[in-house]
N, C-alpha and C. Protein backbone atom coordinates (compact mmCIF):
# COMPACT_ATOMS: atom_id res chain seq x y z
N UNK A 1 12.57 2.69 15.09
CA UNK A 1 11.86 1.49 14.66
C UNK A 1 12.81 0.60 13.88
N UNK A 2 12.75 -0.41 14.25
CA UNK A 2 13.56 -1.69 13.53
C UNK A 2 13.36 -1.57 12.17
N UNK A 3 14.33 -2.00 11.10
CA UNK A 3 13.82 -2.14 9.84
C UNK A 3 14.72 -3.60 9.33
N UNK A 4 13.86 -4.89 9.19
CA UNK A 4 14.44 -6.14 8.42
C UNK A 4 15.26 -5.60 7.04
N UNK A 5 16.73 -6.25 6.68
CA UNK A 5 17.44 -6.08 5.49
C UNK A 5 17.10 -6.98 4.83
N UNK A 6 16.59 -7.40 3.36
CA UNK A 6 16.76 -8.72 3.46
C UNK A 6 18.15 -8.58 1.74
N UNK A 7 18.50 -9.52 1.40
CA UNK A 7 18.95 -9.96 0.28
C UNK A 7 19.12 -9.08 -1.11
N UNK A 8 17.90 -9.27 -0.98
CA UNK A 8 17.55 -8.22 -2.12
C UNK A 8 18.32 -6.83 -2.16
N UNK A 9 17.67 -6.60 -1.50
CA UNK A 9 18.00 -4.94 -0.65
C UNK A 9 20.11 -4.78 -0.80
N UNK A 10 20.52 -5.60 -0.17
CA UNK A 10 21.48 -5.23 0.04
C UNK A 10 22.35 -5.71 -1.10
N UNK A 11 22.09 -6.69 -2.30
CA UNK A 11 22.48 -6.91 -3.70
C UNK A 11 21.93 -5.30 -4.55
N UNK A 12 21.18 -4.54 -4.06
CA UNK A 12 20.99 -3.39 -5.36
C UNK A 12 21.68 -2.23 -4.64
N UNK A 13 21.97 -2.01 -3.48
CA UNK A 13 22.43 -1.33 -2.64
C UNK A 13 24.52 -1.59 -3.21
N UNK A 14 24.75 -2.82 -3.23
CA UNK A 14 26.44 -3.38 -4.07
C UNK A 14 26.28 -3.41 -5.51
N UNK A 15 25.27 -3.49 -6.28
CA UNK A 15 25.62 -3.89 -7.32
C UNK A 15 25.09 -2.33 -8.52
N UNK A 16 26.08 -2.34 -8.99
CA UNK A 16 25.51 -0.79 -9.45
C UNK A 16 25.01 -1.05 -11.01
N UNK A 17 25.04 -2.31 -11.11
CA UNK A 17 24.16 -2.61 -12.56
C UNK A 17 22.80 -3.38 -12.11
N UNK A 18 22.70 -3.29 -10.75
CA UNK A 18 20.91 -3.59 -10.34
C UNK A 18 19.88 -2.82 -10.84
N UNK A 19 18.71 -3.63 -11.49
CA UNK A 19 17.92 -2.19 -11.59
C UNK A 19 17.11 -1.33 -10.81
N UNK A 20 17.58 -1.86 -9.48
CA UNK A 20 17.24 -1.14 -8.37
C UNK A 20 17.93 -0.06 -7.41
N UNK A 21 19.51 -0.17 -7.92
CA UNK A 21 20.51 0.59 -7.65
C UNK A 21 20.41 1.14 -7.11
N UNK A 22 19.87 2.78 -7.84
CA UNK A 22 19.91 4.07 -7.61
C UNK A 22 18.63 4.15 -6.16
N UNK A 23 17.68 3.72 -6.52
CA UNK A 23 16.32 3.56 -5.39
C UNK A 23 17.20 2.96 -3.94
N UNK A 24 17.79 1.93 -4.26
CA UNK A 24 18.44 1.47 -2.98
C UNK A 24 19.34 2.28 -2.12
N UNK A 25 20.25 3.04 -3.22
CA UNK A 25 21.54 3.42 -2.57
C UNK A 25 20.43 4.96 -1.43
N UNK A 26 19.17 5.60 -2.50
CA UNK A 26 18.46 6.30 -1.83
C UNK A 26 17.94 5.83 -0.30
N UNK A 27 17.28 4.66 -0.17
CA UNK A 27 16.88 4.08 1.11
C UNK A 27 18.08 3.62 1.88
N UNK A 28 18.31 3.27 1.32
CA UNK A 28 20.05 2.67 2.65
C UNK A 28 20.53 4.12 2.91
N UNK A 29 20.82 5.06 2.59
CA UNK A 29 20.78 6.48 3.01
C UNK A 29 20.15 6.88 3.78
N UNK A 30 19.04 6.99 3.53
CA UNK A 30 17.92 7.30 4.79
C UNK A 30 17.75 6.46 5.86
N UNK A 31 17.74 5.34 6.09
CA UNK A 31 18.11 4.35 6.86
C UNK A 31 19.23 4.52 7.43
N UNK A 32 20.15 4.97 7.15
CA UNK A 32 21.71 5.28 7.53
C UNK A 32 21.23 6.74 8.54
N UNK A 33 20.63 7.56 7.73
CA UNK A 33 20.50 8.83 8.28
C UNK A 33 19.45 9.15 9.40
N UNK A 34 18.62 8.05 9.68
CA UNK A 34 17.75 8.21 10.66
C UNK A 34 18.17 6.84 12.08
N UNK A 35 19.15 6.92 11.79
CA UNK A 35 19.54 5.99 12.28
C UNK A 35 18.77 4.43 12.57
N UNK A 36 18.09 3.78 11.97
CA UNK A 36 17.25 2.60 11.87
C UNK A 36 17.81 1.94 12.50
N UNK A 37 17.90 1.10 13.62
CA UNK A 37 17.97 -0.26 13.77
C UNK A 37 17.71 -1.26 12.76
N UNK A 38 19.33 -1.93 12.05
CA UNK A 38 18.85 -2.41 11.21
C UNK A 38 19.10 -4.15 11.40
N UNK A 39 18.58 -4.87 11.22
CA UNK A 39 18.41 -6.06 11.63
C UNK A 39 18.53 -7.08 10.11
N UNK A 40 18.64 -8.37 10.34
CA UNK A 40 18.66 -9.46 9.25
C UNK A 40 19.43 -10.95 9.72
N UNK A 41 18.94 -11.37 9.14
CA UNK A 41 19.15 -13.10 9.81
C UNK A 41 20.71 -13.53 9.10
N UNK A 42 21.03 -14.68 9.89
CA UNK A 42 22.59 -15.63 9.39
C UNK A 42 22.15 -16.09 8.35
N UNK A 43 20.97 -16.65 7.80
CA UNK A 43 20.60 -17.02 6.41
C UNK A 43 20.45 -15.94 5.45
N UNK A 44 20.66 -14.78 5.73
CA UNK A 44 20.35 -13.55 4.60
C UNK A 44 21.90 -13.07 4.77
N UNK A 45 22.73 -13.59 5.29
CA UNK A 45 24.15 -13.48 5.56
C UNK A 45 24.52 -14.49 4.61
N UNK A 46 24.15 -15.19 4.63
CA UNK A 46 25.03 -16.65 4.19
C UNK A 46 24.34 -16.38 2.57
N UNK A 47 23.41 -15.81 2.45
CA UNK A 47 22.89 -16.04 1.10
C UNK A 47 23.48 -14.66 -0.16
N UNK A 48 23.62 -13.01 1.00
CA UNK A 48 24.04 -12.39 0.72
C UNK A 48 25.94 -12.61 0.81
N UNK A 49 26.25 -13.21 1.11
CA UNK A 49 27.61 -13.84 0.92
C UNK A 49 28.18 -14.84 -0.58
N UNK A 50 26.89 -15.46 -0.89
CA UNK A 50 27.66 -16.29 -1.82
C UNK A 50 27.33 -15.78 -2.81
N UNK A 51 25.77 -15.01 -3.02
CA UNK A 51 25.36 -14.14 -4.18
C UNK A 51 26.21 -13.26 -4.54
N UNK A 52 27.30 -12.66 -3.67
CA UNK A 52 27.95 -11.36 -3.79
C UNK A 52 29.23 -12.09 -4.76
N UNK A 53 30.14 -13.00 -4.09
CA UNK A 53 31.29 -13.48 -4.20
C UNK A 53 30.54 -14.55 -5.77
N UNK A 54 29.27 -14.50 -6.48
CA UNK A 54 29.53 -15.35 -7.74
C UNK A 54 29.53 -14.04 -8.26
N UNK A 55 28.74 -13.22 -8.34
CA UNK A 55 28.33 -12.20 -9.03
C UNK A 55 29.54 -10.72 -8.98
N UNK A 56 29.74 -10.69 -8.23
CA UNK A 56 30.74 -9.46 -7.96
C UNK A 56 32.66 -9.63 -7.44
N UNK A 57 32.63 -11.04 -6.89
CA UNK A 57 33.73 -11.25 -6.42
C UNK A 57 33.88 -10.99 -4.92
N UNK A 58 35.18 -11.30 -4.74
CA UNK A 58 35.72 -11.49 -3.30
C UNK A 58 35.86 -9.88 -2.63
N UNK A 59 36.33 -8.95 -3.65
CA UNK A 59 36.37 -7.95 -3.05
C UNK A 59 34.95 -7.27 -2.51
N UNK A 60 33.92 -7.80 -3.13
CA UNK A 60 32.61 -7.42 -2.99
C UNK A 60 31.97 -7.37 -1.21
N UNK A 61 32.62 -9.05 -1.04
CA UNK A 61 32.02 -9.57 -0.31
C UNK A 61 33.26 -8.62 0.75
N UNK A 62 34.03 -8.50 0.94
CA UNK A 62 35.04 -8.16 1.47
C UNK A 62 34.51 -6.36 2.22
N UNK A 63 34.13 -5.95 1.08
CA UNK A 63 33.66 -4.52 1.56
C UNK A 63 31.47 -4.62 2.31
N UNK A 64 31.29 -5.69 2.08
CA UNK A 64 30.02 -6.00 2.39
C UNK A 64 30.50 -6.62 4.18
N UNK A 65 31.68 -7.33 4.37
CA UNK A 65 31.71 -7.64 5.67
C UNK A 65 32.33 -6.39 6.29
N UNK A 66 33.53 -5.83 5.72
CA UNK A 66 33.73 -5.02 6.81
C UNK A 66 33.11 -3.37 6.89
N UNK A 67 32.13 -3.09 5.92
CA UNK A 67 31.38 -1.83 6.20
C UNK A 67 29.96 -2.02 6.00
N UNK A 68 29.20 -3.06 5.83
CA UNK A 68 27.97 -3.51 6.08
C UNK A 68 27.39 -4.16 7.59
N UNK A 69 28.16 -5.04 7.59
CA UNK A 69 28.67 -6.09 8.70
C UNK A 69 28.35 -5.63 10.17
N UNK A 70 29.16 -4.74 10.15
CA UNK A 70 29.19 -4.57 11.63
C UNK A 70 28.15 -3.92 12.09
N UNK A 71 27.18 -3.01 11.10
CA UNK A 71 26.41 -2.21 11.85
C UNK A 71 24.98 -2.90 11.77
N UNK A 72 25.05 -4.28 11.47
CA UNK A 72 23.50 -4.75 11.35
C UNK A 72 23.88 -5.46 12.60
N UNK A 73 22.42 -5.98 13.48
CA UNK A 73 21.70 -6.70 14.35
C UNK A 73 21.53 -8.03 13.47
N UNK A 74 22.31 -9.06 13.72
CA UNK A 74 21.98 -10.38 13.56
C UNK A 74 21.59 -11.29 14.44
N UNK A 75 20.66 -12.04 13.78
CA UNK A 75 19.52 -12.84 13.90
C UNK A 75 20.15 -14.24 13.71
N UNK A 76 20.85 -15.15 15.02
CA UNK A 76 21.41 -16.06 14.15
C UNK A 76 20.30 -16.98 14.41
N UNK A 77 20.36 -17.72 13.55
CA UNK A 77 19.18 -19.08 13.01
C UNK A 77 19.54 -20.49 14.10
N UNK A 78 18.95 -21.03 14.71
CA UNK A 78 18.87 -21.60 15.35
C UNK A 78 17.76 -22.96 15.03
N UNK A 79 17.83 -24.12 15.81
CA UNK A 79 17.04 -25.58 15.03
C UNK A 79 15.52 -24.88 15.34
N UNK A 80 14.69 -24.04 16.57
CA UNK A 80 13.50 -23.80 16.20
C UNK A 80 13.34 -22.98 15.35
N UNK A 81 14.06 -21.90 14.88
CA UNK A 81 13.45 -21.28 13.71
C UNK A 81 13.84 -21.53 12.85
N UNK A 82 14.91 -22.44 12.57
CA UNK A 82 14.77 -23.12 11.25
C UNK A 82 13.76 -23.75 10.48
N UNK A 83 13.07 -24.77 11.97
CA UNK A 83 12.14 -25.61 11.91
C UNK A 83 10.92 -24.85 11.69
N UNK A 84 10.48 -23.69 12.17
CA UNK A 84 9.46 -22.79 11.83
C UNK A 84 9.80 -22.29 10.29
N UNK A 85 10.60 -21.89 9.84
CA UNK A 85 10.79 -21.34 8.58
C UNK A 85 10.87 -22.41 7.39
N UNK A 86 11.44 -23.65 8.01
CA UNK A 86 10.97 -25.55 7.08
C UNK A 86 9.61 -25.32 7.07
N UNK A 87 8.45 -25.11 8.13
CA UNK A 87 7.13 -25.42 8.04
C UNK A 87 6.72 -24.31 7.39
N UNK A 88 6.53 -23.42 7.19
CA UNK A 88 6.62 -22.07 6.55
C UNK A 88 6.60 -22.19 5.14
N UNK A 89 7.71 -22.45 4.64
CA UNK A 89 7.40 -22.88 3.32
C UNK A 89 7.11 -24.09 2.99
N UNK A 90 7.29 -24.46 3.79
CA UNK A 90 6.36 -26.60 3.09
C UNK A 90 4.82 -25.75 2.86
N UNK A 91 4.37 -25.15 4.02
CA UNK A 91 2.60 -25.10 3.86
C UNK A 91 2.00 -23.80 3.45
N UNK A 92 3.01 -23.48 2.51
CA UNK A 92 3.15 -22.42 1.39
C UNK A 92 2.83 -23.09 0.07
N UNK A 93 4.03 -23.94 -0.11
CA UNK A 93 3.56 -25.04 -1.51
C UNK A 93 3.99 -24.31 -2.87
N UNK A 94 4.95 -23.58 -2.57
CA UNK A 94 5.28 -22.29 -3.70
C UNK A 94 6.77 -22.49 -4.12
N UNK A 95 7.06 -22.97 -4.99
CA UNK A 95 8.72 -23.00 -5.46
C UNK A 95 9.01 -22.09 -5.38
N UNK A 96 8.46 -20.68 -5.64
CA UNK A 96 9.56 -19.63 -5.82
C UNK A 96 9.70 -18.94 -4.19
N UNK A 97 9.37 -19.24 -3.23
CA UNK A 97 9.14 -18.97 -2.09
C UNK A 97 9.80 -19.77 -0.99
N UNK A 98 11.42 -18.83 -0.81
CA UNK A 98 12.81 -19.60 -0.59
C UNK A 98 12.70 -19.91 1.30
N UNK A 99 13.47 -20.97 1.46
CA UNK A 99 13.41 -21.54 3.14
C UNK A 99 14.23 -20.20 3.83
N UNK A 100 15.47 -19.12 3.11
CA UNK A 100 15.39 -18.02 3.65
C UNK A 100 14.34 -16.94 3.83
N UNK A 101 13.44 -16.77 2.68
CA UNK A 101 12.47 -15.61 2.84
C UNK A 101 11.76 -16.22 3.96
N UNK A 102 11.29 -17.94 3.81
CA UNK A 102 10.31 -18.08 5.11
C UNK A 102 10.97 -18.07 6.62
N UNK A 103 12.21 -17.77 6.91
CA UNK A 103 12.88 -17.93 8.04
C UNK A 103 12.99 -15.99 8.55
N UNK A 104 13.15 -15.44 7.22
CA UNK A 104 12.93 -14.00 7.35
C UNK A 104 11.47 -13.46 8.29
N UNK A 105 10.74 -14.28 7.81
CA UNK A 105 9.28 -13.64 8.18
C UNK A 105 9.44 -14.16 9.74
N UNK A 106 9.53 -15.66 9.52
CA UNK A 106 9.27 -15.54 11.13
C UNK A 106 10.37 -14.77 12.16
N UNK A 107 11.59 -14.45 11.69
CA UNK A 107 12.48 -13.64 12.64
C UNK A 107 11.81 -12.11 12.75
N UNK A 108 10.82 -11.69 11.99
CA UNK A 108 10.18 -10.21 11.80
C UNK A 108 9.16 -10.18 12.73
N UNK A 109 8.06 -11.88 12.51
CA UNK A 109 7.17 -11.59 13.59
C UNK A 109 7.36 -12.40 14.39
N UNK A 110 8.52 -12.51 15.01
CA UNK A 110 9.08 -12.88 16.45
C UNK A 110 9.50 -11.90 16.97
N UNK A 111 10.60 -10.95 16.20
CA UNK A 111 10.64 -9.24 16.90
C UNK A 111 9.76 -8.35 16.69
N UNK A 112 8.61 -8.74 16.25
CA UNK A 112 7.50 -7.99 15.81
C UNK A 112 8.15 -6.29 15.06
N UNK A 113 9.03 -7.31 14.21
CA UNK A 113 9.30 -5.88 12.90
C UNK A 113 8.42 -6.02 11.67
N UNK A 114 7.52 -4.45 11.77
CA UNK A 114 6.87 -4.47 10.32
C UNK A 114 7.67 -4.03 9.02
N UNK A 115 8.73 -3.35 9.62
CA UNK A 115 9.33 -2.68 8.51
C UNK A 115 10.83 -3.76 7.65
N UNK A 116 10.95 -3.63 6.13
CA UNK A 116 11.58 -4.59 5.34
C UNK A 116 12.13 -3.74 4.44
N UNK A 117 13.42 -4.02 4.53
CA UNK A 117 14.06 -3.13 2.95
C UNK A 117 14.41 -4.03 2.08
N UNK A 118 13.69 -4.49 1.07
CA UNK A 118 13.72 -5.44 0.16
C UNK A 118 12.95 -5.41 -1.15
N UNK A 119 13.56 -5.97 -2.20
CA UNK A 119 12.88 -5.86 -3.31
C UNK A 119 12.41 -7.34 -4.03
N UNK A 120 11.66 -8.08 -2.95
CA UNK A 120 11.36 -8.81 -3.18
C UNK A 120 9.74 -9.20 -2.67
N UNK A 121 9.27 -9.53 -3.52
CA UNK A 121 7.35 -9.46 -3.76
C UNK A 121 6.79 -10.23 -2.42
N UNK A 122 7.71 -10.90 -2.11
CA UNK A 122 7.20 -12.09 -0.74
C UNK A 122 7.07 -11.42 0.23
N UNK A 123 7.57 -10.17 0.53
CA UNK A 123 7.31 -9.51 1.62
C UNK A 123 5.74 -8.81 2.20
N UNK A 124 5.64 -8.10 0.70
CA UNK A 124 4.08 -7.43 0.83
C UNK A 124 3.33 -8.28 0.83
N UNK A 125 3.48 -9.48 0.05
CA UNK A 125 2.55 -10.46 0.26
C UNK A 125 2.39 -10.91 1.32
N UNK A 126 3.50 -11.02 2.48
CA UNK A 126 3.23 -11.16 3.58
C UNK A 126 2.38 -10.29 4.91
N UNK A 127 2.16 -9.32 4.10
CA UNK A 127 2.05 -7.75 5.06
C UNK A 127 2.86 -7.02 5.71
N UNK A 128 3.74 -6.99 5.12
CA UNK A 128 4.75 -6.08 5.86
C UNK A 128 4.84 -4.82 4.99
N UNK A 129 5.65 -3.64 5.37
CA UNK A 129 5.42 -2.62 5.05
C UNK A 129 7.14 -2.48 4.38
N UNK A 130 7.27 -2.72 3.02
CA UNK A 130 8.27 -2.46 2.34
C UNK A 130 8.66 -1.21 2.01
N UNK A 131 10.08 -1.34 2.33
CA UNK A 131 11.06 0.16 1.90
C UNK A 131 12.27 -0.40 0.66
N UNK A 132 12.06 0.57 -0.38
CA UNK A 132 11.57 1.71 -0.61
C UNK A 132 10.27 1.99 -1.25
């Protein structure tokens, strides 16, 4: 079964002063070990890219492309699902509710993935079935 990465997930999974750390490094393990199909969009790339390189540095990002990188399924973003993930959060109406998380959802129920490794609240709120 597919499982969406998003952002979150893979900042507590690098950053070992997250307070999600230890829980993460547990699920990205098991995920590793059951072999998951793991999937995530060019906008959770691009976002997990610059978050890494303010917060952690170049080497961060460096070990995030070449041993993260290769083994995810990317989702690259394209003008209709951009445009679905623009309408998404316009008719949401929620500041804290980012044009990536809404581009996330619709790449999940376009591959019809329920499953999300993320530690971020927008997900369940969406109905999806969060790991960990």
């Amino acid at each position: 079964m597919n499982c969406f990465v998003d952002t979150s997930a893979f900042l507590a999974v690098l950053g070992k002063d997250d307070e999600n750390h230890e829980r993460a490094r547990t699920a990205w393990g098991d995920l590793l070990t059951r072999r998951a199909p793991l999937v995530t969009s060019s906008y959770v790339l691009t976002e997990t890219f610059a978050i890494l390189q303010h917060r952690m540095g170049l080497d961060a990002v460096r070990v995030f492309h070449n041993d993260v990188y290769p083994i995810l399924t990317i989702e690259w973003v394209g003008n209709a699902l951009h445009e679905r993930g623009i309408g998404g959060a316009l008719a949401a109406r929620r500041r804290d509710l980012s044009l990536v998380d809404c581009v996330s959802f619709e790449v999940m129920r376009h591959r019809g993935i329920r499953k999300v490794f993320a530690f971020d609240k927008h997900f369940e709120e969406q109905g999806f079935d969060v790991v960990p």
